[in-house]
Protein backbone atom coordinates (compact mmCIF):
# COMPACT_ATOMS: atom_id res chain seq x y z
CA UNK A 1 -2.55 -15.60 -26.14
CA UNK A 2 -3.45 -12.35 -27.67
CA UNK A 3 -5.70 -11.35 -24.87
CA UNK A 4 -3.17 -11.57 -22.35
CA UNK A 5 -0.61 -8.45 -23.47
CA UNK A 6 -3.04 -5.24 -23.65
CA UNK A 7 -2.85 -3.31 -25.95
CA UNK A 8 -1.08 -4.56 -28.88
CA UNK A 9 2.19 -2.62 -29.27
CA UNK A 10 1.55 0.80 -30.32
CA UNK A 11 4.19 1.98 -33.25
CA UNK A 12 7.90 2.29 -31.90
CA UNK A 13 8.76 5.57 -30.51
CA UNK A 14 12.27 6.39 -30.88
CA UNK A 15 14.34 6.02 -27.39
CA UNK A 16 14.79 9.70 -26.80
CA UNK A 17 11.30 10.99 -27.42
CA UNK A 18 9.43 11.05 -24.38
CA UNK A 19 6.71 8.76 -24.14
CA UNK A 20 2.96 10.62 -24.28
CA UNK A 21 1.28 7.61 -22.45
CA UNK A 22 1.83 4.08 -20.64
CA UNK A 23 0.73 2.39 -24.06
CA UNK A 24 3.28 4.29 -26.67
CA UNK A 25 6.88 3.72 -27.08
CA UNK A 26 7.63 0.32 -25.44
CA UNK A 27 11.24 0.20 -25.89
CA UNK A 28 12.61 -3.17 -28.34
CA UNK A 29 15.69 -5.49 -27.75
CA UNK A 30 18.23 -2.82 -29.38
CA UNK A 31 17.14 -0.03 -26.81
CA UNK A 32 18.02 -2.45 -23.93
CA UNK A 33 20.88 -5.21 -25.05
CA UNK A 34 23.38 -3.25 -23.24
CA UNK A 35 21.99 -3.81 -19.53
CA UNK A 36 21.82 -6.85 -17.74
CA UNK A 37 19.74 -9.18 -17.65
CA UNK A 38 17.59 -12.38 -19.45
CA UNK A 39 14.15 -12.21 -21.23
CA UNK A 40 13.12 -15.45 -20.47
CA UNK A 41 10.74 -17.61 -22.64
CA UNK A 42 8.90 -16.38 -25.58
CA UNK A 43 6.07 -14.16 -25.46
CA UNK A 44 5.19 -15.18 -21.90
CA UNK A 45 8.87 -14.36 -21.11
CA UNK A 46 9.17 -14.44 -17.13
CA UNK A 47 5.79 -13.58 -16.24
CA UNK A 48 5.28 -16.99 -14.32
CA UNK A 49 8.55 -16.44 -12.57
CA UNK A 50 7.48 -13.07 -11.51
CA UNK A 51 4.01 -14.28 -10.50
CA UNK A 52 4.96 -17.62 -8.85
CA UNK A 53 8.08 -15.95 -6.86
CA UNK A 54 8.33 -12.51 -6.81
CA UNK A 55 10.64 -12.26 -4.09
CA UNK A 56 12.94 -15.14 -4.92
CA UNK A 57 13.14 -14.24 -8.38
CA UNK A 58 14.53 -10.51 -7.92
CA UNK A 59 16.58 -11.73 -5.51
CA UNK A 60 18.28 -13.71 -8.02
CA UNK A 61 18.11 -11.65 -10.81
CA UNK A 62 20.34 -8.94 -8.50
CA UNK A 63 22.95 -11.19 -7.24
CA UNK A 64 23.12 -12.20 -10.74
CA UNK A 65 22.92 -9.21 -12.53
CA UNK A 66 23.62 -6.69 -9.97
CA UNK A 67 21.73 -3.63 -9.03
CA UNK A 68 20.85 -2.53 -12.36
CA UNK A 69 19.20 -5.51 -14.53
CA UNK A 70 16.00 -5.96 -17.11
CA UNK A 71 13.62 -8.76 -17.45
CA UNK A 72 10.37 -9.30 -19.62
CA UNK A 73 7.45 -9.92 -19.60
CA UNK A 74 4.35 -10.62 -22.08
CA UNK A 75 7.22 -8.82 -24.87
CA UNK A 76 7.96 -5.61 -22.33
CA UNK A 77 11.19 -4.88 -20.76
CA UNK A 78 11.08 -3.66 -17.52
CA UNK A 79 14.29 -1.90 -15.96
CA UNK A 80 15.01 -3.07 -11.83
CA UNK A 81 16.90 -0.63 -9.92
CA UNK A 82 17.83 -2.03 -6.42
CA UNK A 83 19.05 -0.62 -3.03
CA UNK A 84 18.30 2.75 -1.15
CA UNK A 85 19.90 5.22 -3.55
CA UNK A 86 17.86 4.10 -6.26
CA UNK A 87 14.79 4.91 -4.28
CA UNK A 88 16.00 7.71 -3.30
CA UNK A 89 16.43 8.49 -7.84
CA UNK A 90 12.81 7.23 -8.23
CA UNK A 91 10.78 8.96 -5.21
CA UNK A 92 12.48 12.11 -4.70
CA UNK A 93 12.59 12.66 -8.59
CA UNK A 94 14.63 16.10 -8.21
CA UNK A 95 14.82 16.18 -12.05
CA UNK A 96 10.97 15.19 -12.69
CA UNK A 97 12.11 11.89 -14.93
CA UNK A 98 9.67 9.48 -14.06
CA UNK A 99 6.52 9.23 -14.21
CA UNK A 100 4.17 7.19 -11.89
CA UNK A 101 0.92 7.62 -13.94
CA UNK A 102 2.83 5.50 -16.96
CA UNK A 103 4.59 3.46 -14.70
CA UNK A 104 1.09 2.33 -12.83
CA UNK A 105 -0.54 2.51 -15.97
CA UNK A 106 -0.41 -0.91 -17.51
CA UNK A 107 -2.06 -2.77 -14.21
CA UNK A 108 -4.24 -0.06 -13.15
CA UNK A 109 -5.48 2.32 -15.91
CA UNK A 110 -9.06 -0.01 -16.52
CA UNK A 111 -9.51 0.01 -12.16
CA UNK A 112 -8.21 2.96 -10.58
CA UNK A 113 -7.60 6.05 -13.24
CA UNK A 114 -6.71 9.50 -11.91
CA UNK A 115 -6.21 7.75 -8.42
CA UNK A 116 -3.57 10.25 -6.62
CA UNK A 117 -0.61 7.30 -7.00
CA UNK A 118 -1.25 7.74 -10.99
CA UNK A 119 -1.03 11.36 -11.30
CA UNK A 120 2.22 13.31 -12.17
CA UNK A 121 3.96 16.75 -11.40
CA UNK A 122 1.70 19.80 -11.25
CA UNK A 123 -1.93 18.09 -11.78
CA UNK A 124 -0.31 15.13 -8.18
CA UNK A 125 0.65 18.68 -6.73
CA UNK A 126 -2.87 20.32 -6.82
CA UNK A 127 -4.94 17.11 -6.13
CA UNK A 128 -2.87 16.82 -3.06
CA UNK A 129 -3.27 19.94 -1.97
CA UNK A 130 -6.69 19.76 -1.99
CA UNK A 131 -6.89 16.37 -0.84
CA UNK A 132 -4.86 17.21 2.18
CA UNK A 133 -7.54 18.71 3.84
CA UNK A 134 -9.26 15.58 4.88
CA UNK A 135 -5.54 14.63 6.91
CA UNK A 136 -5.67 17.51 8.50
CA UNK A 137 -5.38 17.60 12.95
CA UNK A 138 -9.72 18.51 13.44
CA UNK A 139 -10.84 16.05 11.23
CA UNK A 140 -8.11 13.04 12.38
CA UNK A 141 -8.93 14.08 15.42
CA UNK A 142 -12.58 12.50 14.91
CA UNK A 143 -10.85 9.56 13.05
CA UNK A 144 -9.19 8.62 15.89
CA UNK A 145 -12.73 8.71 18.49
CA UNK A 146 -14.76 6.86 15.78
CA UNK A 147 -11.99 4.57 15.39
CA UNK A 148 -11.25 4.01 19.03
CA UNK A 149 -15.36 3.03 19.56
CA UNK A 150 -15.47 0.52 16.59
CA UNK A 151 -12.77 -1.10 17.40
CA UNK A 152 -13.58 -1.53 21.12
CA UNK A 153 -16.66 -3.04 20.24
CA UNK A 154 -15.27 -5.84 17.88
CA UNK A 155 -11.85 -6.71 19.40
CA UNK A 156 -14.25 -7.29 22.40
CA UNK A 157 -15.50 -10.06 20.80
CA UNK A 158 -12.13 -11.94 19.65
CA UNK A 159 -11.31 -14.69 22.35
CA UNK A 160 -9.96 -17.73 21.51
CA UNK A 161 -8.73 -19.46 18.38
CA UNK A 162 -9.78 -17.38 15.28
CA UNK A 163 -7.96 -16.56 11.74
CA UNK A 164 -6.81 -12.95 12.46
CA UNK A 165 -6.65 -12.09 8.28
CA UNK A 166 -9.88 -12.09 7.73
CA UNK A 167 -11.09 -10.68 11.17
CA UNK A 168 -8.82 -7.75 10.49
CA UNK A 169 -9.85 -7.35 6.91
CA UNK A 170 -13.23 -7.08 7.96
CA UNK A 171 -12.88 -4.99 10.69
CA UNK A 172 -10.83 -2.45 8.39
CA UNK A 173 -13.60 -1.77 6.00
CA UNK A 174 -15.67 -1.63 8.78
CA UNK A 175 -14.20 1.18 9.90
CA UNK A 176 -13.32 2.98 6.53
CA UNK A 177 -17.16 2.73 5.89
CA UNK A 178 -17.55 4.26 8.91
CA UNK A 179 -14.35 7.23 9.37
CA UNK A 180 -14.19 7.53 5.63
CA UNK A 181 -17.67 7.40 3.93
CA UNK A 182 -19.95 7.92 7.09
CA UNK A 183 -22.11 4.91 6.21
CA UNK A 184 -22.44 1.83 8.80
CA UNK A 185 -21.55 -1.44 8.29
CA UNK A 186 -24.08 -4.05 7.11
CA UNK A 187 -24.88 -5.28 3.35
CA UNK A 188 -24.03 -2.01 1.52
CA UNK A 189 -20.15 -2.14 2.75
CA UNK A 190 -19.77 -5.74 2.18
CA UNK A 191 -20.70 -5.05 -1.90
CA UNK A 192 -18.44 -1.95 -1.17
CA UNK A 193 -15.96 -4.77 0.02
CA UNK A 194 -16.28 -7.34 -2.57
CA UNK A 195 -16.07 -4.17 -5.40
CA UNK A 196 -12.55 -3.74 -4.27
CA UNK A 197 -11.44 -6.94 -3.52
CA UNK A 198 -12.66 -8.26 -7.59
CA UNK A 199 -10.29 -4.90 -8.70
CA UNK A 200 -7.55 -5.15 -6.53
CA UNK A 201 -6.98 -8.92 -7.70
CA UNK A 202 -8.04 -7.84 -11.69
CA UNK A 203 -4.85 -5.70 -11.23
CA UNK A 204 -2.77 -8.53 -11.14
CA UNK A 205 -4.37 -11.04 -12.87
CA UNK A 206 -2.52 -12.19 -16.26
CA UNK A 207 -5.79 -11.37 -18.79
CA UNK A 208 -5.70 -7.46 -18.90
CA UNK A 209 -9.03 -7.56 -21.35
CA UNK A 210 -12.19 -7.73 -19.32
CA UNK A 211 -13.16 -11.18 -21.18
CA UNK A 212 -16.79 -12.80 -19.61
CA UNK A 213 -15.64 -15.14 -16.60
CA UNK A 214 -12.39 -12.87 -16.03
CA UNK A 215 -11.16 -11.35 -12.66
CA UNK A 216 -10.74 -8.71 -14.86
CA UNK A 217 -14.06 -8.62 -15.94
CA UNK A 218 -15.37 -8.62 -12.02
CA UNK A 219 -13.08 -6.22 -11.42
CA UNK A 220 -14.40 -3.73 -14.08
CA UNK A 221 -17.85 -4.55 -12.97
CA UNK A 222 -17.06 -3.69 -9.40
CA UNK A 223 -15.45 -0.51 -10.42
CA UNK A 224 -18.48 0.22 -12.32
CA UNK A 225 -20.51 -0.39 -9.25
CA UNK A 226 -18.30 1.99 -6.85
CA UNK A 227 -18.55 4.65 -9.38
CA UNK A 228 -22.11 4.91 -9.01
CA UNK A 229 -22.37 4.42 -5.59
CA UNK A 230 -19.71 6.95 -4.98
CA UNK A 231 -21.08 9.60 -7.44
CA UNK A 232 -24.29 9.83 -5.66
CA UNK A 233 -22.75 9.69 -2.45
CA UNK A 234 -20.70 13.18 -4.00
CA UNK A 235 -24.14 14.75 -4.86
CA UNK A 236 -25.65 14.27 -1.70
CA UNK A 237 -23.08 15.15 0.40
CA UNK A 238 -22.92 18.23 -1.46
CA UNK A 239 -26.52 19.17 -0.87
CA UNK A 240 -25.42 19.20 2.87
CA UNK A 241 -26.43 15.16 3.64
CA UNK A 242 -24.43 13.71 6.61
CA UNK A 243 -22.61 15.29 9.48
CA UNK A 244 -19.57 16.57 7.54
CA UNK A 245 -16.81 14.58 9.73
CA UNK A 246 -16.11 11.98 7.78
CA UNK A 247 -13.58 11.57 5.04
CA UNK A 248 -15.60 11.35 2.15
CA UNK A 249 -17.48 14.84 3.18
CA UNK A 250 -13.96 16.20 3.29
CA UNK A 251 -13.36 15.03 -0.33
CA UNK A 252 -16.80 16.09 -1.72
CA UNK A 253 -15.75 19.40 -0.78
CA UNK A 254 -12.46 20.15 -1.40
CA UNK A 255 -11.25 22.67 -3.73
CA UNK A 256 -8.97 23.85 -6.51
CA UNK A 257 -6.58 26.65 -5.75
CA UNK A 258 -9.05 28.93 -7.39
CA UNK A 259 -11.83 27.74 -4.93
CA UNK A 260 -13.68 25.94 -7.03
CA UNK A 261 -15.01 22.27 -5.67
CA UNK A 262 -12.73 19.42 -7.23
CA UNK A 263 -14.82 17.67 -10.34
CA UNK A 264 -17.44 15.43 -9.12
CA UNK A 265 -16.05 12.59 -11.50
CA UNK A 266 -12.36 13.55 -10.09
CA UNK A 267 -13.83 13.34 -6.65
CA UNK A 268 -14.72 10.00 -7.12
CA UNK A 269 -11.88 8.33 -8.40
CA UNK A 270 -9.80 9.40 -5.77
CA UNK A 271 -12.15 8.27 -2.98
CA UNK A 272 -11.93 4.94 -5.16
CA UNK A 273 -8.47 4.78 -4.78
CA UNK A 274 -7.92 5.73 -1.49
CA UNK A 275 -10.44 4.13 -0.08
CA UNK A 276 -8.79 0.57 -1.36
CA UNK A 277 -5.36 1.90 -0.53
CA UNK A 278 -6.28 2.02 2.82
CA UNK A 279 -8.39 -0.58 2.94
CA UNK A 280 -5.91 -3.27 1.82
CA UNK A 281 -2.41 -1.89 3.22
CA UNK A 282 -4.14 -1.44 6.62
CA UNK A 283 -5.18 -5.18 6.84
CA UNK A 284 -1.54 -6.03 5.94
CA UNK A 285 0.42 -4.00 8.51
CA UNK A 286 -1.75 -5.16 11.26
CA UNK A 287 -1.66 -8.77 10.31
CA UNK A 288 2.32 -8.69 10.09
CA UNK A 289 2.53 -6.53 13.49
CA UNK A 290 0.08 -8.87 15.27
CA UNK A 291 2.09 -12.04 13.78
CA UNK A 292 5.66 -10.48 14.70
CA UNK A 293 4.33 -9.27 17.98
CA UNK A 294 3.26 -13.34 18.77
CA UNK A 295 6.10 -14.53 17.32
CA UNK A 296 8.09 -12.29 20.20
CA UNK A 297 6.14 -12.30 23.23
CA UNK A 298 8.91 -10.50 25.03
CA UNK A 299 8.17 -7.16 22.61
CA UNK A 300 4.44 -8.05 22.83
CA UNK A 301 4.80 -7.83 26.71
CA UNK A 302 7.57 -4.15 26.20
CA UNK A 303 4.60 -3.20 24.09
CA UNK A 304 1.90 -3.45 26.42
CA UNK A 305 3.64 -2.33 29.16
CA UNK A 306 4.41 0.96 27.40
CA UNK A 307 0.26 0.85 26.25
CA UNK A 308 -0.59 0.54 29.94
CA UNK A 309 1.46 3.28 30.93
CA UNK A 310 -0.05 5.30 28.31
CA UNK A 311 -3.64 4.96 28.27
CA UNK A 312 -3.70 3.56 32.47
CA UNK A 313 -4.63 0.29 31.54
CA UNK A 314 -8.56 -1.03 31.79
CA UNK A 315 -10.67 0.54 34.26
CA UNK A 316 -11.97 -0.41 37.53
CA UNK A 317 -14.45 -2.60 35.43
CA UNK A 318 -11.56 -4.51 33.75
CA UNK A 319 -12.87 -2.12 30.40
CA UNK A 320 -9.71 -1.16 28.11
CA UNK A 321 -8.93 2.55 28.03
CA UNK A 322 -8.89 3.89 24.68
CA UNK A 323 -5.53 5.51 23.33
CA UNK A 324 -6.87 9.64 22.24
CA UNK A 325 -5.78 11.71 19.05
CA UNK A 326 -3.25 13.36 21.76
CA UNK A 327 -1.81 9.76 23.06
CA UNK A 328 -0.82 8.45 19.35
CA UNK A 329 2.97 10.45 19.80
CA UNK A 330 3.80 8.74 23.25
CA UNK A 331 3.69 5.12 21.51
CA UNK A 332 7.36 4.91 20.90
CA UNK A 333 8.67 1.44 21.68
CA UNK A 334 4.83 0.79 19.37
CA UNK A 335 5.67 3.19 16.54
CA UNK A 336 8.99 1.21 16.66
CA UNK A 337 7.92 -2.30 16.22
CA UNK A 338 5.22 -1.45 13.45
CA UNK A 339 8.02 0.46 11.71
CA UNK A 340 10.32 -3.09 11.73
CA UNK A 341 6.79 -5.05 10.72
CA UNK A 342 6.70 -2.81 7.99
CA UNK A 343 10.46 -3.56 7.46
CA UNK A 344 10.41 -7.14 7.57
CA UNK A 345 6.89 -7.28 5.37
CA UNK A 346 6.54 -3.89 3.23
CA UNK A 347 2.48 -3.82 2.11
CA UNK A 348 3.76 -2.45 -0.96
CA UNK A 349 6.36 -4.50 -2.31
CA UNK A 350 7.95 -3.18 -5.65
CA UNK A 351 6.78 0.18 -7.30
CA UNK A 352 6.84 0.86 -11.24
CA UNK A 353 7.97 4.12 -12.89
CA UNK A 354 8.26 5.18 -16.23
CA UNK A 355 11.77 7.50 -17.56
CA UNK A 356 10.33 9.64 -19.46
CA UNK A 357 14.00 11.20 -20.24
CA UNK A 358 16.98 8.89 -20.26
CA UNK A 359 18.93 9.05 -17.56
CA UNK A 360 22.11 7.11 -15.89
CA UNK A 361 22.26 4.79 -12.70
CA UNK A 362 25.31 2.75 -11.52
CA UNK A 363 27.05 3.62 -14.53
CA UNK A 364 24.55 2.21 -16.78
CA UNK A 365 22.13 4.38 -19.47
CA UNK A 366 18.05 3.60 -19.22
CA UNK A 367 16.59 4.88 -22.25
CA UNK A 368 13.47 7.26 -22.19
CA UNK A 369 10.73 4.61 -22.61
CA UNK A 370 11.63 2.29 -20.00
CA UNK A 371 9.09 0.61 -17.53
CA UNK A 372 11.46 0.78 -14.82
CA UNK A 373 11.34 0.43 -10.62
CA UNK A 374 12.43 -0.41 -7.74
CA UNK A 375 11.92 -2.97 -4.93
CA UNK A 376 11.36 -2.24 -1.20
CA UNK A 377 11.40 -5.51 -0.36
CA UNK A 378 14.89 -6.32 -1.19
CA UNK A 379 16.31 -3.08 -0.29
CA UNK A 380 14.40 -3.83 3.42
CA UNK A 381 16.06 -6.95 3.76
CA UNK A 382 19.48 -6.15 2.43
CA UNK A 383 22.82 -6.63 4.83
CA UNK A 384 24.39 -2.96 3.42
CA UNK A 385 21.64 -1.51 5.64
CA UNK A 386 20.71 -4.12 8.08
CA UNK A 387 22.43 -6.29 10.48
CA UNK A 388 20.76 -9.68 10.57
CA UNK A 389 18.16 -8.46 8.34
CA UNK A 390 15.47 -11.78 9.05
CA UNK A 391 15.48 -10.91 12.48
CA UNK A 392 12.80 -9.07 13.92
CA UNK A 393 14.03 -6.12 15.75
CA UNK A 394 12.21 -3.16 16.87
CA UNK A 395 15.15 -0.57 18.31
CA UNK A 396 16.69 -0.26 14.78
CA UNK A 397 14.35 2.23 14.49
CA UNK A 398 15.82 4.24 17.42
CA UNK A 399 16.44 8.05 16.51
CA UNK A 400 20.07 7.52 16.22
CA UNK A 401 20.36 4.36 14.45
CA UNK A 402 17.29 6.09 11.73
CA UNK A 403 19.65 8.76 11.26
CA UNK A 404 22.70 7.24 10.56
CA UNK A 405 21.10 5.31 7.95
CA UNK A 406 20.30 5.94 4.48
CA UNK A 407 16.84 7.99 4.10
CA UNK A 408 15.83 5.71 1.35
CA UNK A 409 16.51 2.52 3.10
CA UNK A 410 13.25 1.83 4.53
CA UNK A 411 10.43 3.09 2.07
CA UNK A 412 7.10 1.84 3.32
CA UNK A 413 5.36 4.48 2.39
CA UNK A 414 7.47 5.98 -0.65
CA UNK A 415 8.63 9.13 -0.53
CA UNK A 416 8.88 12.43 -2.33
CA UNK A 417 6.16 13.98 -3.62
CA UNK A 418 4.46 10.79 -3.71
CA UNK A 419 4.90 9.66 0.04
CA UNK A 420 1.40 8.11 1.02
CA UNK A 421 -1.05 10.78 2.18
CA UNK A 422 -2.69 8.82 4.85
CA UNK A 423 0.27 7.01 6.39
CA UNK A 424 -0.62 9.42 9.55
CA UNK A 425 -3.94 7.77 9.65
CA UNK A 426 -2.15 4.24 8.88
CA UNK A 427 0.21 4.81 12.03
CA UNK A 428 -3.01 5.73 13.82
CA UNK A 429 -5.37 3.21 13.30
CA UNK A 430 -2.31 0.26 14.23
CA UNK A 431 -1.70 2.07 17.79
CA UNK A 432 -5.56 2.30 18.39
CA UNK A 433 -5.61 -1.47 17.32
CA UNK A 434 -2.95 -2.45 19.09
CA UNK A 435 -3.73 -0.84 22.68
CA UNK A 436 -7.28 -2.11 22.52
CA UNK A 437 -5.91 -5.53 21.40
CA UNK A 438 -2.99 -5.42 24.38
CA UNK A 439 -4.95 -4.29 27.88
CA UNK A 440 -7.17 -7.06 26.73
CA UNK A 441 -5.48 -10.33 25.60
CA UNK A 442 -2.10 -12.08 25.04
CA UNK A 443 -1.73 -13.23 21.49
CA UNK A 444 -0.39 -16.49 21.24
CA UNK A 445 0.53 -19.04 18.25
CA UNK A 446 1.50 -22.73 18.36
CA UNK A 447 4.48 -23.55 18.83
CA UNK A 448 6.65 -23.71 15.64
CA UNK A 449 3.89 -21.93 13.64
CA UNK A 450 5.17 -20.06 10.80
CA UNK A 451 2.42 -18.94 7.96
CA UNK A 452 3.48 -19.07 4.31
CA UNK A 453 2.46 -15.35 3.20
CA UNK A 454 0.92 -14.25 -0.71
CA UNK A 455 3.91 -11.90 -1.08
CA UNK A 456 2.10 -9.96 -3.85
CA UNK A 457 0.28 -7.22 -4.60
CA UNK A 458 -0.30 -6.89 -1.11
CA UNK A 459 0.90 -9.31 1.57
CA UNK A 460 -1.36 -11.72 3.14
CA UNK A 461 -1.01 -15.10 5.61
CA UNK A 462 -2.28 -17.87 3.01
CA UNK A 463 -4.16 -19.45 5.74
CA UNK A 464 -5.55 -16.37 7.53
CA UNK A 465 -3.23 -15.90 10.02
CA UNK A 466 -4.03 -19.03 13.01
CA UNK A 467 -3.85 -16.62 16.91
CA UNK A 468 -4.99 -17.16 19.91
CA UNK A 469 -6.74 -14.13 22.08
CA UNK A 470 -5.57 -15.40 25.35
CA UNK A 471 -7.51 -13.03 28.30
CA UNK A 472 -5.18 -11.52 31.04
C-alpha cells in the first residue's frame, strides 16, 4: 500500500505557516477535529467512496455535515466548501488565499506541470497575458472557418445508428490537430490522442508512482512522448515552418511583457495542457448538449429553427450553410441550452485549492494547509438556486433570470482570474457543431433510453452515447 499515497508525508508544518509546495505541511487530525465530517477507513479512508460515487457521496456528506465538512483520503484531509458563495471565496480569491498550483498538485504535478490551471498570482497573470494572444478576434476568426470545413465534412458522414462519444471524441482532436497545432489528422494525431487519453486517466488513477504496468506509468510515457513532439514542433515553428494561423504558432511566439518569446520548455507545457483541456471538456459538452437536445425534441426543433434563421438553412443543393465567426452572437435560444447542458452535466466537476493562509467560511476556521474545494456539481443542481433542478431547461439562462441569480451559481468554466481561457472557443466550436448537426438531421434516441454517465474526471456516456442521425 505504500505506493498508493505519493510522497510519503513530508515533516509537519505548523497550521499557520504557509505551505511552500503541494507535498509540505499536510495538516493532522488536531488541525481539523473541529469541522465536520468522518475519515472513513484506515489508510484508504474514503477513497473508494469518492471514486465509486463521487456525486452521491458529497451529496451526503453535505446534508450530513452541512456546507462546510472534511473527509480523507489515502491519510489527507481535504476541506469541501459547498454552494455559490463559496465559489465565489475560491475563484474570485480577492485576498490571494488559495492556491490552485498546490491544490492541483497532488493529481497533476507528474502529467501536466506549469499548465496555466497550476500556476498562481503574478507568474498565472503573465502566462495569461501572453497566452491570450492566441484567443484573440483575427486568429478565432480562422478557428471558426477551419472549424466550420472539418466539421462539414465528417458530420456529413453520420447517418444512422452510431455511438456519438466516441464519434465526437474523435472528431474533437481532429480538429484541435488541425485549429490548434496545424497538423492533419491521420496516425501522428491518433498517438497525439492516445498520449492524452493514458495522462488524463493516470490523473485519477489510485497508484500515483509510475510502477511498470501502471496507468500511471502510460501516462508518464505519453507525456514524455508529447514533450518531444511538441518541443520540436516549438523549434520549427519558430524558424518560420507553417502558415502562422494556427494555435500552436500563436503560442510558439508569444511573449513576456519585456518582449522576449515565452521559454521553449514553458511553451510546451502549456500547449500540453491546453491542448487536453480542450480536447476532453469539448467532447463532454457536446455529448451532454446532443443527449439533452434528443432527450427534448421540442428544444432540438426551437434550436434549429433559430439555426435556420441564422445561417438560411442548406442551400439550393440541400448543402448545410455554415454558421461564420460573425453569426456565433445571434445563437441565443443555442447559447442558452448549452449553458443548461453545462448546468445539468458540468465537464469539470469539483475543483481543489490549497489555503495557504487560514481563513473563515460559514462560521467555521480552515487552517493554512488545507487541501480544500468546492463542487460545481452540487452547487448546479441545488434547489437555493434552481427550481426543479433535474429538469432540463434552457430559458433559466434568460438575461433576467442570470442576473437575479447568484454570479457563482453556475461555474462551468470557473471564474476569477482563473476563468477558462478558451471557453470563447468552447462556446464556438458547440454552435458550429450544432448548426451543421441541425440543417442536416434529427437526433433521435429510443424510447426510454437513459445512459449511465462516468461522472469523473470528466463526464462521459458509459456506453458511448446510442443516437440516431435521422435525415430531414
Amino acid at each position: 500500500m505504500a505506493t498508493l499515497a505519493e510522497p510519503a508525508f513530508a515533516p509537519h508544518v505548523p497550521a499557520e505557516t504557509p505551505p511552500r509546495h503541494w507535498s509540505e505541511g499536510w495538516l493532522t487530525d488536531a488541525d481539523v477535529a473541529h469541522i465536520p465530517g468522518e475519515a472513513g477507513p484506515p489508510v484508504i479512508g474514503n477513497l473508494f467512496k469518492m471514486l465509486g460515487d463521487p456525486h452521491g457521496f458529497a451529496w451526503r456528506m453535505f446534508r450530513e455535515y452541512g456546507p462546510v465538512y472534511k473527509s480523507k483520503a489515502m491519510g489527507r484531509w481535504h476541506v469541501s466548501l459547498i454552494g455559490a458563495e463559496a465559489n465565489e471565496l475560491l475563484l474570485f480569491d480577492r485576498d490571494k488565499i488559495f492556491s490552485s498550483e498546490q491544490g492541483w498538485g497532488p493529481a497533476l504535478h507528474r502529467l501536466f506541470p506549469r499548465g496555466l490551471m497550476l500556476l498562481d498570482f503574478e507568474k498565472h497573470r503573465a502566462d495569461r497575458r501572453a497566452l491570450s494572444i492566441a484567443f484573440k478576434p483575427e486568429p478565432m476568426r480562422h478557428y471558426a472557418d477551419a472549424l466550420d470545413r472539418g466539421i462539414a465534412a465528417e458530420v456529413g458522414k453520420w447517418r444512422g445508428e452510431m455511438l456519438f462519444y466516441p464519434a465526437i471524441k474523435q472528431l474533437t482532436l481532429a480538429l484541435a490537430a488541425d485549429s490548434f497545432i496545424g497538423v492533419p489528422w491521420g496516425p501522428e494525431s491518433k498517438k497525439i490522442n492516445q498520449a492524452f487519453v493514458d495522462m488524463v486517466q493516470a490523473s485519477i488513477t489510485p497508484v500515483r508512482k509510475p510502477l511498470p504496468f501502471t496507468q500511471m506509468r502510460k501516462g508518464v510515457k505519453g507525456r514524455e512522448f508529447l514533450i518531444d513532439y511538441f518541443t520540436k514542433l516549438t523549434l520549427r515553428r519558430r524558424a518560420g515552418e507553417g502558415n502562422g494561423q494556427d494555435m500552436f504558432s500563436q503560442f510558439a511566439t508569444a511573449t513576456n511583457e519585456d518582449g522576449s518569446l515565452l521559454p521553449v520548455d514553458e511553451v510546451v507545457d502549456h500547449m500540453n495542457f491546453l491542448m487536453m483541456a480542450a480536447h476532453d471538456t469539448i467532447t463532454s459538452s457536446a455529448t451532454s448538449l446532443v443527449w439533452l437536445l434528443a432527450k427534448h425534441p421540442e428544444w432540438q426543433e426551437k434550436v434549429r429553427q433559430e439555426v435556420f434563421a441564422i445561417t438560411g438553412g442548406p442551400d439550393a443543393k440541400g448543402a448545410p450553410r455554415g454558421a461564420t465567426y460573425d453569426d456565433l452572437g445571434k445563437f441565443e435560444l443555442l447559447e442558452m441550452a448549452f449553458k443548461e447542458s453545462l448546468r445539468l452535466i458540468a465537464p469539470v466537476p469539483s475543483i481543489p485549492r490549497r489555503a495557504l493562509r487560514s481563513f473563515e467560511f460559514k462560521g467555521v476556521r480552515i487552517p493554512a494547509g488545507a487541501a480544500c474545494g468546492f463542487n460545481t456539481h452540487l452547487t448546479h443542481h441545488m434547489e437555493e438556486y434552481w427550481v426543479s433542478p433535474e429538469t432540463f431547461d434552457p430559458m433559466r439562462f434568460t438575461p433576467d433570470k442570470v442576473k437575479a441569480r447568484h454570479k457563482y451559481a453556475w461555474v462551468p468554466f470557473g471564474g476569477g482570474a482563473h476563468m477558462c481561457l478558451g471557453l470563447h472557443f468552447a462556446y464556438m466550436q458547440v454552435k458550429i457543431l450544432t448548426a451543421q448537426l441541425l440543417q442536416r438531421y434529427r437526433i433521435e434516441i429510443a424510447d426510454g433510453y437513459e445512459p449511465a454517465w462516468q461522472p469523473w474526471p470528466i463526464p462521459k456516456p458509459k456506453d458511448g452515447l446510442k443516437v440516431t442521425f435521422a435525415p430531414l
